[in-house]
ModelCIF file with pLDDT and N, C-alpha, C, O atoms, coordinates in Angstrom:
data_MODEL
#
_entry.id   MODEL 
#
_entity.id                         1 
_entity.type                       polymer 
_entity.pdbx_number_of_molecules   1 
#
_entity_poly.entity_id                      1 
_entity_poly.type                           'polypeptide(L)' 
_entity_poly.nstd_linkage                   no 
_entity_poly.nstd_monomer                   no 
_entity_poly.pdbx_seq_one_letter_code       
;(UNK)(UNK)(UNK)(UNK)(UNK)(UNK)(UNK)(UNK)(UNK)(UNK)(UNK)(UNK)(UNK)(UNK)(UNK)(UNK)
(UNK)(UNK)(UNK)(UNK)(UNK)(UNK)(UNK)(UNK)(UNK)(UNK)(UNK)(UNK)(UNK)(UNK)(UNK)(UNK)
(UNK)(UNK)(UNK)(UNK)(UNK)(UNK)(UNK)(UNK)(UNK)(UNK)(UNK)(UNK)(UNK)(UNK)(UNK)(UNK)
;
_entity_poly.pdbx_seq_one_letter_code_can   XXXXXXXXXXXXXXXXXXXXXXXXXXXXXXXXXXXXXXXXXXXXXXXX 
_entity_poly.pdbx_strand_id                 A 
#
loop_
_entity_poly_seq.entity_id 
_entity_poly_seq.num 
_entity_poly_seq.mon_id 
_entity_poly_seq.hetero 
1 1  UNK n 
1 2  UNK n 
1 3  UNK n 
1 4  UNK n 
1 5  UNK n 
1 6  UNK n 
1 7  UNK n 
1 8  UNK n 
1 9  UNK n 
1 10 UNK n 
1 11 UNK n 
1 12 UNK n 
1 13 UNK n 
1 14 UNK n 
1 15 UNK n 
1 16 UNK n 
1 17 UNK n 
1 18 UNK n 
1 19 UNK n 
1 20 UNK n 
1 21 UNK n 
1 22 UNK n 
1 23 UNK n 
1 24 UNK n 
1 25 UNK n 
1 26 UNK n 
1 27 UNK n 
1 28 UNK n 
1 29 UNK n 
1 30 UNK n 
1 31 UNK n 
1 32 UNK n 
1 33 UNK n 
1 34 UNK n 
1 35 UNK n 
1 36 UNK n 
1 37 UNK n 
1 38 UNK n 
1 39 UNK n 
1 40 UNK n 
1 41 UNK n 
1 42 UNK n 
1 43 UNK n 
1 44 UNK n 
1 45 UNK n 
1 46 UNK n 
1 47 UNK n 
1 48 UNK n 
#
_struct_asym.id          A 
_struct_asym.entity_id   1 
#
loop_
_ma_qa_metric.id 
_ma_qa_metric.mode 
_ma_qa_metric.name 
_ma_qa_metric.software_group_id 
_ma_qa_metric.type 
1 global pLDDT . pLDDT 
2 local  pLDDT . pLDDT 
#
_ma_qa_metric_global.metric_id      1 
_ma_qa_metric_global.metric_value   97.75 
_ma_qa_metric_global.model_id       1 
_ma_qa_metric_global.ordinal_id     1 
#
loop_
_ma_qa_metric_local.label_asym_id 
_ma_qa_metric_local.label_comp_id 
_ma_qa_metric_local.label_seq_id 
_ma_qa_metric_local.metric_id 
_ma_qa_metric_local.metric_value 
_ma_qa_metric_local.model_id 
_ma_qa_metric_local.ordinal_id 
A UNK 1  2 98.00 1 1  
A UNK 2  2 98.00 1 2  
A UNK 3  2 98.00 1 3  
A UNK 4  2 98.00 1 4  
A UNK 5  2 99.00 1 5  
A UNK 6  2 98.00 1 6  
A UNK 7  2 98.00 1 7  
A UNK 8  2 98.00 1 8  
A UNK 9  2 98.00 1 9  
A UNK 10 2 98.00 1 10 
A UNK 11 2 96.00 1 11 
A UNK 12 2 97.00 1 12 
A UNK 13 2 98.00 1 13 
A UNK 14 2 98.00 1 14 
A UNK 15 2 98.00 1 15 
A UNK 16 2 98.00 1 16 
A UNK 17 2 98.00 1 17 
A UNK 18 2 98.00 1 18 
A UNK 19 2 98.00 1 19 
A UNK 20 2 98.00 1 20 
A UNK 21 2 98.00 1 21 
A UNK 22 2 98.00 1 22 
A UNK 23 2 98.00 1 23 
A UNK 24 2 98.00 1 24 
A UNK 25 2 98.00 1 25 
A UNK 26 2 98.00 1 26 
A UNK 27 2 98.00 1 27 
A UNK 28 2 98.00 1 28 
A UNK 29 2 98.00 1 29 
A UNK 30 2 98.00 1 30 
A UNK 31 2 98.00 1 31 
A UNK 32 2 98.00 1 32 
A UNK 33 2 96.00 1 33 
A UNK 34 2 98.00 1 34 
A UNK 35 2 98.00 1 35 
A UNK 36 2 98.00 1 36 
A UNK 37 2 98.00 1 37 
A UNK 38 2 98.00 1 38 
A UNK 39 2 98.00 1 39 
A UNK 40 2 98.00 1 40 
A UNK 41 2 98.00 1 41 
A UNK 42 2 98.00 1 42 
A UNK 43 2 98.00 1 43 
A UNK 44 2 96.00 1 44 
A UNK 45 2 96.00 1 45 
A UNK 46 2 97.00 1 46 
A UNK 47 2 97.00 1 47 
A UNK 48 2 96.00 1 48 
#
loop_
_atom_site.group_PDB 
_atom_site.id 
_atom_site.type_symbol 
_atom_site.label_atom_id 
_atom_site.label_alt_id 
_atom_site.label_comp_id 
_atom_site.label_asym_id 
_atom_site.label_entity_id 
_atom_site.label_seq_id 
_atom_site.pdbx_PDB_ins_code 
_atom_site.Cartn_x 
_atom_site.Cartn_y 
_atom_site.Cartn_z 
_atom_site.occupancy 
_atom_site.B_iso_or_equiv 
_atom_site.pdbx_formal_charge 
_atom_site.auth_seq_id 
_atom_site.auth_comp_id 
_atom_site.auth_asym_id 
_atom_site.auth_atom_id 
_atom_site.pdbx_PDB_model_num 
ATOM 1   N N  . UNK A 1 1  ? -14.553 -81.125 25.693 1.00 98.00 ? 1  UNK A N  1 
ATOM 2   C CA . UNK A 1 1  ? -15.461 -80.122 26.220 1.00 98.00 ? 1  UNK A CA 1 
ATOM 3   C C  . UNK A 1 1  ? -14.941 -78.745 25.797 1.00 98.00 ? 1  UNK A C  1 
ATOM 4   O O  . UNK A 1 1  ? -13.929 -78.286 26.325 1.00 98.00 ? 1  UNK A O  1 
ATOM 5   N N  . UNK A 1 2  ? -15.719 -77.981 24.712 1.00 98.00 ? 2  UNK A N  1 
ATOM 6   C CA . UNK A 1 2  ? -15.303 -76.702 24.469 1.00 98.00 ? 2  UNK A CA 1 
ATOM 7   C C  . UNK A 1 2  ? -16.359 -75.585 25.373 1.00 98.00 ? 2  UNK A C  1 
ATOM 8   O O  . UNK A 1 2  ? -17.364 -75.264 24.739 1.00 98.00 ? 2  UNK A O  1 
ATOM 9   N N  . UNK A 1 3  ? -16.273 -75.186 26.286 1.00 98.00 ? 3  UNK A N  1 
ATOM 10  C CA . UNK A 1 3  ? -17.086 -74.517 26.867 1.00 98.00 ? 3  UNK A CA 1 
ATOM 11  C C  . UNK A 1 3  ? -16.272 -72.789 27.525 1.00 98.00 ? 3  UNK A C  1 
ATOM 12  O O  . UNK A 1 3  ? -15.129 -72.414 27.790 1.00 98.00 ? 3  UNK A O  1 
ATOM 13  N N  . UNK A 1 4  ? -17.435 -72.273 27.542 1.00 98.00 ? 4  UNK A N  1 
ATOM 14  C CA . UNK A 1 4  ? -17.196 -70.903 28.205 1.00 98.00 ? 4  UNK A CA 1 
ATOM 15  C C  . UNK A 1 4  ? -16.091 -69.635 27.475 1.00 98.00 ? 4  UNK A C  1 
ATOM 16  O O  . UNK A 1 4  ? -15.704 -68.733 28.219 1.00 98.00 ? 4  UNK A O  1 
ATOM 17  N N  . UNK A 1 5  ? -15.667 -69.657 26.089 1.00 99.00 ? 5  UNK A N  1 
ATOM 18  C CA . UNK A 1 5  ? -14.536 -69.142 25.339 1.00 99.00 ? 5  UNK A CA 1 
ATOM 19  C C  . UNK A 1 5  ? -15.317 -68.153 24.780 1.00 99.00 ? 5  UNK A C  1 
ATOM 20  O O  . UNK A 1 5  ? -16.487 -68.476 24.575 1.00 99.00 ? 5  UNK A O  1 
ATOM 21  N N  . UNK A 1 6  ? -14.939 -66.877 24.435 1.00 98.00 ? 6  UNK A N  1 
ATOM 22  C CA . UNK A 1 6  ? -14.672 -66.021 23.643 1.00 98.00 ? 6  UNK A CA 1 
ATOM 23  C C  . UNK A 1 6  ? -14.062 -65.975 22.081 1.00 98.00 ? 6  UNK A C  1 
ATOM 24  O O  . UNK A 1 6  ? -12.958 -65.504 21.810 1.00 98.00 ? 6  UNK A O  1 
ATOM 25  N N  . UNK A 1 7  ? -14.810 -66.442 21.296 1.00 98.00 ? 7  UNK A N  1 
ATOM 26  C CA . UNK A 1 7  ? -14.559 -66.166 19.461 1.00 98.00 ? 7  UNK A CA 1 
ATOM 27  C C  . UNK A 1 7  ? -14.521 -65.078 19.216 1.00 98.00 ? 7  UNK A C  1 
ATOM 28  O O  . UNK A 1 7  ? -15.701 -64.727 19.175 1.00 98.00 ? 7  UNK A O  1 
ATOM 29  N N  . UNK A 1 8  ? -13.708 -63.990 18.946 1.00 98.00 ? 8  UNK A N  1 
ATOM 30  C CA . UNK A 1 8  ? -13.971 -62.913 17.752 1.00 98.00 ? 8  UNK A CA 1 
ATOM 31  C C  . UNK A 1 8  ? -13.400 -62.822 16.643 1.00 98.00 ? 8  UNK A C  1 
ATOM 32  O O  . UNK A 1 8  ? -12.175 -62.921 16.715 1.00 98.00 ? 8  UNK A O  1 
ATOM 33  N N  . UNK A 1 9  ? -13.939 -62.627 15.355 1.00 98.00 ? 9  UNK A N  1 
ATOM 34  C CA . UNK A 1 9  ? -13.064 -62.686 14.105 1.00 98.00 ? 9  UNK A CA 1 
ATOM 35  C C  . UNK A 1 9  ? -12.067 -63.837 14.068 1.00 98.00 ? 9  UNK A C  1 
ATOM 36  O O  . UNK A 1 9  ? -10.910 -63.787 13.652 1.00 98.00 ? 9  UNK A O  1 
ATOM 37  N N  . UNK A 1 10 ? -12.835 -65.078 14.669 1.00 98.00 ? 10 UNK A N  1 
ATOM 38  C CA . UNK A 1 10 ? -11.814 -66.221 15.188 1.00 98.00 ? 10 UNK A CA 1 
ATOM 39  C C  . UNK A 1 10 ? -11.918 -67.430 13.770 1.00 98.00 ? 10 UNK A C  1 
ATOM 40  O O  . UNK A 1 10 ? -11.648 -68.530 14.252 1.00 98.00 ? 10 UNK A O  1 
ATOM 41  N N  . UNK A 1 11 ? -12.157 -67.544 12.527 1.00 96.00 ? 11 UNK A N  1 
ATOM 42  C CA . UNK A 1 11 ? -12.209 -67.453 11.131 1.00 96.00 ? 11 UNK A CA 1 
ATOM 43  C C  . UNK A 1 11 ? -13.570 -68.779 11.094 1.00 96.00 ? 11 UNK A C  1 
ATOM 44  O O  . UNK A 1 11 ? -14.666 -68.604 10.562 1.00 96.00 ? 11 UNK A O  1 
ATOM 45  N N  . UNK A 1 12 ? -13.190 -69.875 11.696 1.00 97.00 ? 12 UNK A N  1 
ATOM 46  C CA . UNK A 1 12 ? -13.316 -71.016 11.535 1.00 97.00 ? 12 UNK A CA 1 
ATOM 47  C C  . UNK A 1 12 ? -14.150 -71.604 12.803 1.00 97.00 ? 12 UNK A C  1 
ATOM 48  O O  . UNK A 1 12 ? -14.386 -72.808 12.699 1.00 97.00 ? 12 UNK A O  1 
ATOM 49  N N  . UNK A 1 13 ? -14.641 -70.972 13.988 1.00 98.00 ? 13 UNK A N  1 
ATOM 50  C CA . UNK A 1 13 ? -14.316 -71.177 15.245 1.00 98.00 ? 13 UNK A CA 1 
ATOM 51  C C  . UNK A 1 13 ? -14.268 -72.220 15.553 1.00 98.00 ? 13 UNK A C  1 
ATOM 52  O O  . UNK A 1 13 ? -13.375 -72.427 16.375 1.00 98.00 ? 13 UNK A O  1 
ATOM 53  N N  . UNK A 1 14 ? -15.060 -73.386 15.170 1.00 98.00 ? 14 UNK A N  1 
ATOM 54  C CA . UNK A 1 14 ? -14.954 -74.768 16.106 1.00 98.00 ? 14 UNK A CA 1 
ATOM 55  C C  . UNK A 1 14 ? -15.070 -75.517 15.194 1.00 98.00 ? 14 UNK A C  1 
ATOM 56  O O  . UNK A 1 14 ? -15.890 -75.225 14.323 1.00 98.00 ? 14 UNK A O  1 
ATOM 57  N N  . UNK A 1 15 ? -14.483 -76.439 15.108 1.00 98.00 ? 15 UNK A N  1 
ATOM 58  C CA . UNK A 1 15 ? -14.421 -77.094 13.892 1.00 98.00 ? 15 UNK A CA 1 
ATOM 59  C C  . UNK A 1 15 ? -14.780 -78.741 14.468 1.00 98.00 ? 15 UNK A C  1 
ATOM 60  O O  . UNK A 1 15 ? -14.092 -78.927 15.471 1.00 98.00 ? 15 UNK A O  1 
ATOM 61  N N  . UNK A 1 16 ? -15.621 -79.957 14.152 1.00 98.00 ? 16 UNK A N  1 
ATOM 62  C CA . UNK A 1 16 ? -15.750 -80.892 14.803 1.00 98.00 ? 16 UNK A CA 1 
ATOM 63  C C  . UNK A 1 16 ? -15.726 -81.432 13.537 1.00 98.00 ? 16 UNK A C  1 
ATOM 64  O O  . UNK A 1 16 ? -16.647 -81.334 12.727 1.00 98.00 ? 16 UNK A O  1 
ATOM 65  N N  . UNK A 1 17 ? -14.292 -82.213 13.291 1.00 98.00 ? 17 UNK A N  1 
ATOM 66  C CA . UNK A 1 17 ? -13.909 -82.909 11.808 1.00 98.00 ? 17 UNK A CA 1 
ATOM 67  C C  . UNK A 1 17 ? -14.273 -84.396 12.119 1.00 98.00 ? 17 UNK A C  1 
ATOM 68  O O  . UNK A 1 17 ? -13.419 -85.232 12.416 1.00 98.00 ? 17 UNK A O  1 
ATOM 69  N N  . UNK A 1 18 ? -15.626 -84.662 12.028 1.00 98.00 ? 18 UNK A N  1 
ATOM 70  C CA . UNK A 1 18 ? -15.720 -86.338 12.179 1.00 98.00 ? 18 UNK A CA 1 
ATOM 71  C C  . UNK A 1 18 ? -16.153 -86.561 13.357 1.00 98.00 ? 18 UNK A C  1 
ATOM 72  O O  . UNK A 1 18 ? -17.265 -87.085 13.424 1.00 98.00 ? 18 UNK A O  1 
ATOM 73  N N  . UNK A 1 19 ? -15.576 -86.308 14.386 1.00 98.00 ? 19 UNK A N  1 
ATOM 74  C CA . UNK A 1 19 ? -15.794 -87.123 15.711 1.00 98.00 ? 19 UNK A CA 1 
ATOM 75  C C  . UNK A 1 19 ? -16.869 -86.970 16.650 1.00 98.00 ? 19 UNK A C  1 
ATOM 76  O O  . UNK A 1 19 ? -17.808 -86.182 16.537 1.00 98.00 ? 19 UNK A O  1 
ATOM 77  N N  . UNK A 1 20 ? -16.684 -87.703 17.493 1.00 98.00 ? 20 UNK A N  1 
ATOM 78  C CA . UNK A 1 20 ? -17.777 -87.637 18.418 1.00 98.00 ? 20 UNK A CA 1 
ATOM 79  C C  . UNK A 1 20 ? -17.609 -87.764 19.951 1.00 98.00 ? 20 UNK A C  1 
ATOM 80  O O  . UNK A 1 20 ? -16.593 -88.116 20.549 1.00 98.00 ? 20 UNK A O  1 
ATOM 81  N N  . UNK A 1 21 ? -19.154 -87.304 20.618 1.00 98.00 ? 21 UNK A N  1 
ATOM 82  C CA . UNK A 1 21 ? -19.233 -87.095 21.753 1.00 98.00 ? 21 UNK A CA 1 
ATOM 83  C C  . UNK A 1 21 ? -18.503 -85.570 22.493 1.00 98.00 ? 21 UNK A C  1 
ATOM 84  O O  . UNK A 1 21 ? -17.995 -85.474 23.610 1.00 98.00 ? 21 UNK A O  1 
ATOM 85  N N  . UNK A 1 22 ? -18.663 -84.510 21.460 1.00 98.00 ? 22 UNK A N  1 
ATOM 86  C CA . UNK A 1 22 ? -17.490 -83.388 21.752 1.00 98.00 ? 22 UNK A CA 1 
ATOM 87  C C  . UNK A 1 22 ? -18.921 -82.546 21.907 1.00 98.00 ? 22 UNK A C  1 
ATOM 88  O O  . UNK A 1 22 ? -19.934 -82.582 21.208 1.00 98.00 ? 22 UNK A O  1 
ATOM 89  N N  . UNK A 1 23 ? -18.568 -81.696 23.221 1.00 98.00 ? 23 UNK A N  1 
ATOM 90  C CA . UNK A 1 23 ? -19.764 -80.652 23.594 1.00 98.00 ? 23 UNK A CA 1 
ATOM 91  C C  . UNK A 1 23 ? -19.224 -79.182 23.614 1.00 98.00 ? 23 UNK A C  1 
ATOM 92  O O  . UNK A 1 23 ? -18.405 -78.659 24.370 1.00 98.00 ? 23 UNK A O  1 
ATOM 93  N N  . UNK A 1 24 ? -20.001 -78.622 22.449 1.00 98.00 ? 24 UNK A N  1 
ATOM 94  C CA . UNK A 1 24 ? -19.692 -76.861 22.519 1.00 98.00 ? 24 UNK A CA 1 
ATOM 95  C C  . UNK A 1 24 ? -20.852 -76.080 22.974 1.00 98.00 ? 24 UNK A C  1 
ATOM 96  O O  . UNK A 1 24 ? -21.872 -75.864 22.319 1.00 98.00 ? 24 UNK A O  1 
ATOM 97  N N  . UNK A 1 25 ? -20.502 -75.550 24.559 1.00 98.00 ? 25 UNK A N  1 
ATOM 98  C CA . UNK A 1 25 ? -21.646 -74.856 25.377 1.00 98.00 ? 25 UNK A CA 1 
ATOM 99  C C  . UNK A 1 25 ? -21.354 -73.684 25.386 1.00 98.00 ? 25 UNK A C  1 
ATOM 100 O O  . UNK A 1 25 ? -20.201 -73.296 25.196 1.00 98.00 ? 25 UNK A O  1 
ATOM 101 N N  . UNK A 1 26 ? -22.213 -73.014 25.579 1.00 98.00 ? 26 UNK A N  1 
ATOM 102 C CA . UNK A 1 26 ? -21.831 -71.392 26.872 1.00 98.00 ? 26 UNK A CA 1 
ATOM 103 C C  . UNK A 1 26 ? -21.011 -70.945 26.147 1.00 98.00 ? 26 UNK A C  1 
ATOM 104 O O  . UNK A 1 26 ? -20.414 -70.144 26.866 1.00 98.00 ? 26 UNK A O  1 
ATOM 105 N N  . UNK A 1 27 ? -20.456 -70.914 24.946 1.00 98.00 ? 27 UNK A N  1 
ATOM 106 C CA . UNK A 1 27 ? -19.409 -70.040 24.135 1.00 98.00 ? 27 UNK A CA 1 
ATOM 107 C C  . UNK A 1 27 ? -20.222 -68.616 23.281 1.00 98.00 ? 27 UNK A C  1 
ATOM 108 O O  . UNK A 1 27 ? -21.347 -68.628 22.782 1.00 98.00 ? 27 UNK A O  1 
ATOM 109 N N  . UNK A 1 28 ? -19.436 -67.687 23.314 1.00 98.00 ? 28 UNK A N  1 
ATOM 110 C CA . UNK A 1 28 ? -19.438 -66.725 22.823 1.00 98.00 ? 28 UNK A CA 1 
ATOM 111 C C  . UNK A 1 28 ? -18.720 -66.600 21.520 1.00 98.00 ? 28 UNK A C  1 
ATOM 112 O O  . UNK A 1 28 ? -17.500 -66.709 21.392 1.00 98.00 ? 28 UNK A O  1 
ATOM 113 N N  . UNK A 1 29 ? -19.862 -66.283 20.245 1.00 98.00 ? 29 UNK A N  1 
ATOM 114 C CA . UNK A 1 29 ? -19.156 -66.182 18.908 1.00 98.00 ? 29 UNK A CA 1 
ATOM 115 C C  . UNK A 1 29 ? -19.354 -64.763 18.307 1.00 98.00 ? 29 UNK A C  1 
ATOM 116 O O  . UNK A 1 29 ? -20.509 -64.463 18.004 1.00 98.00 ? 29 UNK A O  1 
ATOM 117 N N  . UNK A 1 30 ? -18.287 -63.779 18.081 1.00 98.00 ? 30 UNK A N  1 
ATOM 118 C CA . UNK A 1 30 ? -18.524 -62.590 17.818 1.00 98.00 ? 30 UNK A CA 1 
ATOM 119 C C  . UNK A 1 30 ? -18.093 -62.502 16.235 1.00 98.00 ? 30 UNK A C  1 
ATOM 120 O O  . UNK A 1 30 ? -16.936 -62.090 16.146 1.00 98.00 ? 30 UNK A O  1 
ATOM 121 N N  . UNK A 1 31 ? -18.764 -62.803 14.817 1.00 98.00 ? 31 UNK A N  1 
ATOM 122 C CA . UNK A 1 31 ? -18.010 -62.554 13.345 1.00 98.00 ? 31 UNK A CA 1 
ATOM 123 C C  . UNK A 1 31 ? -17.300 -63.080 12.913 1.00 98.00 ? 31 UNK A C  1 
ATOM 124 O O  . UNK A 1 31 ? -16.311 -62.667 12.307 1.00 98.00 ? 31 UNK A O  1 
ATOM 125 N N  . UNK A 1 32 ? -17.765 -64.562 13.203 1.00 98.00 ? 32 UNK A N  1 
ATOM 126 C CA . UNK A 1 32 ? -17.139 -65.961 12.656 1.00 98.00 ? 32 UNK A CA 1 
ATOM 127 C C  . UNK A 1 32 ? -17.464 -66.332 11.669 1.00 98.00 ? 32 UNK A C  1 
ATOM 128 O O  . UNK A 1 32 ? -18.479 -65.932 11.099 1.00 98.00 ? 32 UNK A O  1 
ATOM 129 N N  . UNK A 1 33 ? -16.827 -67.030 11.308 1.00 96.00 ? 33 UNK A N  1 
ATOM 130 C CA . UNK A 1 33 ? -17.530 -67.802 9.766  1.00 96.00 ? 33 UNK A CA 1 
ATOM 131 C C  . UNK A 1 33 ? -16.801 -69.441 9.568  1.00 96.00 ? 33 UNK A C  1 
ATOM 132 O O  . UNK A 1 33 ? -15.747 -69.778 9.027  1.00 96.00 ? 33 UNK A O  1 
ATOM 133 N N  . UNK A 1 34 ? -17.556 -70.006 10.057 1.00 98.00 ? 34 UNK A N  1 
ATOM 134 C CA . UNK A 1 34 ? -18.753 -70.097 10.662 1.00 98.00 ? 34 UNK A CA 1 
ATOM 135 C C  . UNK A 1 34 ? -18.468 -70.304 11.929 1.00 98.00 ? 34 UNK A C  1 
ATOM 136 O O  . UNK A 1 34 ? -17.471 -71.013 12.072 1.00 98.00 ? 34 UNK A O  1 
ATOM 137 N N  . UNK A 1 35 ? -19.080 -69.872 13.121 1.00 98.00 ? 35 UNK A N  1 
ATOM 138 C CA . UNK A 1 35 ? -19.181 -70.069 14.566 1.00 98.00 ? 35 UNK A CA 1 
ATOM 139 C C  . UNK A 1 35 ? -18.943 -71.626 14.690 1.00 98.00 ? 35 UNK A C  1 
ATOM 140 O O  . UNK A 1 35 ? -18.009 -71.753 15.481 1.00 98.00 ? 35 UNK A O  1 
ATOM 141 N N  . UNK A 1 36 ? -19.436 -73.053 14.198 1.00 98.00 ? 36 UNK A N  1 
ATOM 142 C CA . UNK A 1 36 ? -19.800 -74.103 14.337 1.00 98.00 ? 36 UNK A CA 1 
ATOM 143 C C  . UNK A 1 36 ? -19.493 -74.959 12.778 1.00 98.00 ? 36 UNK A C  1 
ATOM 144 O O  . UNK A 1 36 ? -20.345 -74.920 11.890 1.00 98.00 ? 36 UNK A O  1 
ATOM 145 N N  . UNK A 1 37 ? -18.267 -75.664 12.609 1.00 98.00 ? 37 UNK A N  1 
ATOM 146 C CA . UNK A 1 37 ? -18.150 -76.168 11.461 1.00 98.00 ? 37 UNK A CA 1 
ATOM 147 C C  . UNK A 1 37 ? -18.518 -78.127 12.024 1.00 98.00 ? 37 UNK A C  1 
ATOM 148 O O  . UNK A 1 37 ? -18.121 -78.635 13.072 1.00 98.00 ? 37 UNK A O  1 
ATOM 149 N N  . UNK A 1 38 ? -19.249 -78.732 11.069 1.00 98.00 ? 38 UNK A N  1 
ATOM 150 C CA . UNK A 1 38 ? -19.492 -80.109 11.769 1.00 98.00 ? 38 UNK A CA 1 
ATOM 151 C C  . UNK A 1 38 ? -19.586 -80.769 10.255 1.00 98.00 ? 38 UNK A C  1 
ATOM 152 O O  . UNK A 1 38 ? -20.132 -80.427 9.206  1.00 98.00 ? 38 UNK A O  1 
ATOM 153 N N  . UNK A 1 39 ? -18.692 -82.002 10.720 1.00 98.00 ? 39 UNK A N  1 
ATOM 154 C CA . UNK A 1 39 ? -19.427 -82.872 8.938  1.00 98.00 ? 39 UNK A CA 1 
ATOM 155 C C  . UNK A 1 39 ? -19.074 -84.264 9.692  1.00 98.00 ? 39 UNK A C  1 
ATOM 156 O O  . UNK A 1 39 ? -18.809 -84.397 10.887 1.00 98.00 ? 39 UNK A O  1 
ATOM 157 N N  . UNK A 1 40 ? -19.141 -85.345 8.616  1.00 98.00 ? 40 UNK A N  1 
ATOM 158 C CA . UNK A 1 40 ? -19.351 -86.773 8.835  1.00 98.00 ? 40 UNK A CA 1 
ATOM 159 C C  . UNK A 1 40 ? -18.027 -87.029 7.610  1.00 98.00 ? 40 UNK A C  1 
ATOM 160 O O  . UNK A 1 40 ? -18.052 -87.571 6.505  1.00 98.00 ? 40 UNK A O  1 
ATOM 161 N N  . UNK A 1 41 ? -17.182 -86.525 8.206  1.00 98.00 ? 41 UNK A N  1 
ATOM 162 C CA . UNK A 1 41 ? -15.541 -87.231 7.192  1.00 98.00 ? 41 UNK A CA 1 
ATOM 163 C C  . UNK A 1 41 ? -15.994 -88.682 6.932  1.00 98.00 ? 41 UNK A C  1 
ATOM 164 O O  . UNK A 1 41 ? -16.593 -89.154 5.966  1.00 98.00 ? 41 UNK A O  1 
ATOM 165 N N  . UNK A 1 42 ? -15.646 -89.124 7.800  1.00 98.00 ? 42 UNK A N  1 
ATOM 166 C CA . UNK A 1 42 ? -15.626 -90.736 8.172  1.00 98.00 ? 42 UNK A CA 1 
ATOM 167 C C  . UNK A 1 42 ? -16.833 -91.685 7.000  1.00 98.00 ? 42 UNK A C  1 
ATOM 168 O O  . UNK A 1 42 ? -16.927 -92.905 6.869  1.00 98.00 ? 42 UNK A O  1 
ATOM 169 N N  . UNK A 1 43 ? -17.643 -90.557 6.275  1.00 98.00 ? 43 UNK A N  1 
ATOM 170 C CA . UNK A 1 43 ? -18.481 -91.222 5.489  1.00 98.00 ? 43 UNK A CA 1 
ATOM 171 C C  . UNK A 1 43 ? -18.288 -90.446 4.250  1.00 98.00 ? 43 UNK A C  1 
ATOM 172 O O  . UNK A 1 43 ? -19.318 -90.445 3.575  1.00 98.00 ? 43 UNK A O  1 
ATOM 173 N N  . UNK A 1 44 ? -17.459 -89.884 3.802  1.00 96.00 ? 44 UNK A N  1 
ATOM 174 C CA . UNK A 1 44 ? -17.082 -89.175 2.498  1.00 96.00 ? 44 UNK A CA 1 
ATOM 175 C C  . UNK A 1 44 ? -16.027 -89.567 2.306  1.00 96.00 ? 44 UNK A C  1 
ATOM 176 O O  . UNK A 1 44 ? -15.747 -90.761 2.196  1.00 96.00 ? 44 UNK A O  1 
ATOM 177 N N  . UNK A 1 45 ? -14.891 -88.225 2.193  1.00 96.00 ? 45 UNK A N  1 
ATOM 178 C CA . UNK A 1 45 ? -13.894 -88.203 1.635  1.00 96.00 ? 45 UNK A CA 1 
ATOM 179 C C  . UNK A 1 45 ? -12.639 -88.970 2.342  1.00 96.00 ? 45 UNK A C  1 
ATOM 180 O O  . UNK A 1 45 ? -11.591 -89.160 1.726  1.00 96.00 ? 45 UNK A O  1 
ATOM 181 N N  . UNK A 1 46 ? -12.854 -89.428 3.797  1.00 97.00 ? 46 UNK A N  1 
ATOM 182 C CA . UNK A 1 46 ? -11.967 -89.723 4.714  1.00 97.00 ? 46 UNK A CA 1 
ATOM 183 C C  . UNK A 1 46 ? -12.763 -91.344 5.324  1.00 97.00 ? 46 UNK A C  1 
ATOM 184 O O  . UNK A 1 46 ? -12.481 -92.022 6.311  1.00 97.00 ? 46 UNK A O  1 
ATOM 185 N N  . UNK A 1 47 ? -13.309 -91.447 4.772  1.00 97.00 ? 47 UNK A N  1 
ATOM 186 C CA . UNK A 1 47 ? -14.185 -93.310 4.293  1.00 97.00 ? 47 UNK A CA 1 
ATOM 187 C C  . UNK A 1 47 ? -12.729 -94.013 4.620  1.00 97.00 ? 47 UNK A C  1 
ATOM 188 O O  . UNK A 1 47 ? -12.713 -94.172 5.840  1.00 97.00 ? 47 UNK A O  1 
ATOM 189 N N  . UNK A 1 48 ? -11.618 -94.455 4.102  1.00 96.00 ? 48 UNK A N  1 
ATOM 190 C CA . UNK A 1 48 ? -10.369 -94.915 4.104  1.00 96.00 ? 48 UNK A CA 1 
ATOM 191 C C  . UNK A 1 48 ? -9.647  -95.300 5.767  1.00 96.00 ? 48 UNK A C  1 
ATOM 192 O O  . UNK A 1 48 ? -8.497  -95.730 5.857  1.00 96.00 ? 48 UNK A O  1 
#
């Protein structure tokens, strides 16, 4: 549960590498890049 945080200039802010069932609410993103990073490892490069 990532909820209720403050991002500023925070580079990367949330990063969800693969997994699941992870909830990002109610957060504040101030000049991120990107606020919200999400992919499917588990079916690319990290298949193994």
């Amino acid at each position: 549960q990532i909820r209720g945080n403050v991002f500023y200039r925070a580079g990367r802010a949330v990063q969800l590498g693969g997994g699941r069932d992870n909830t990002v609410a109610n957060n504040l993103f101030v000049e991120c890049h990107p606020a919200v990073h999400i992919d499917a490892r588990g079916l690319g490069w990290a298949q193994n």
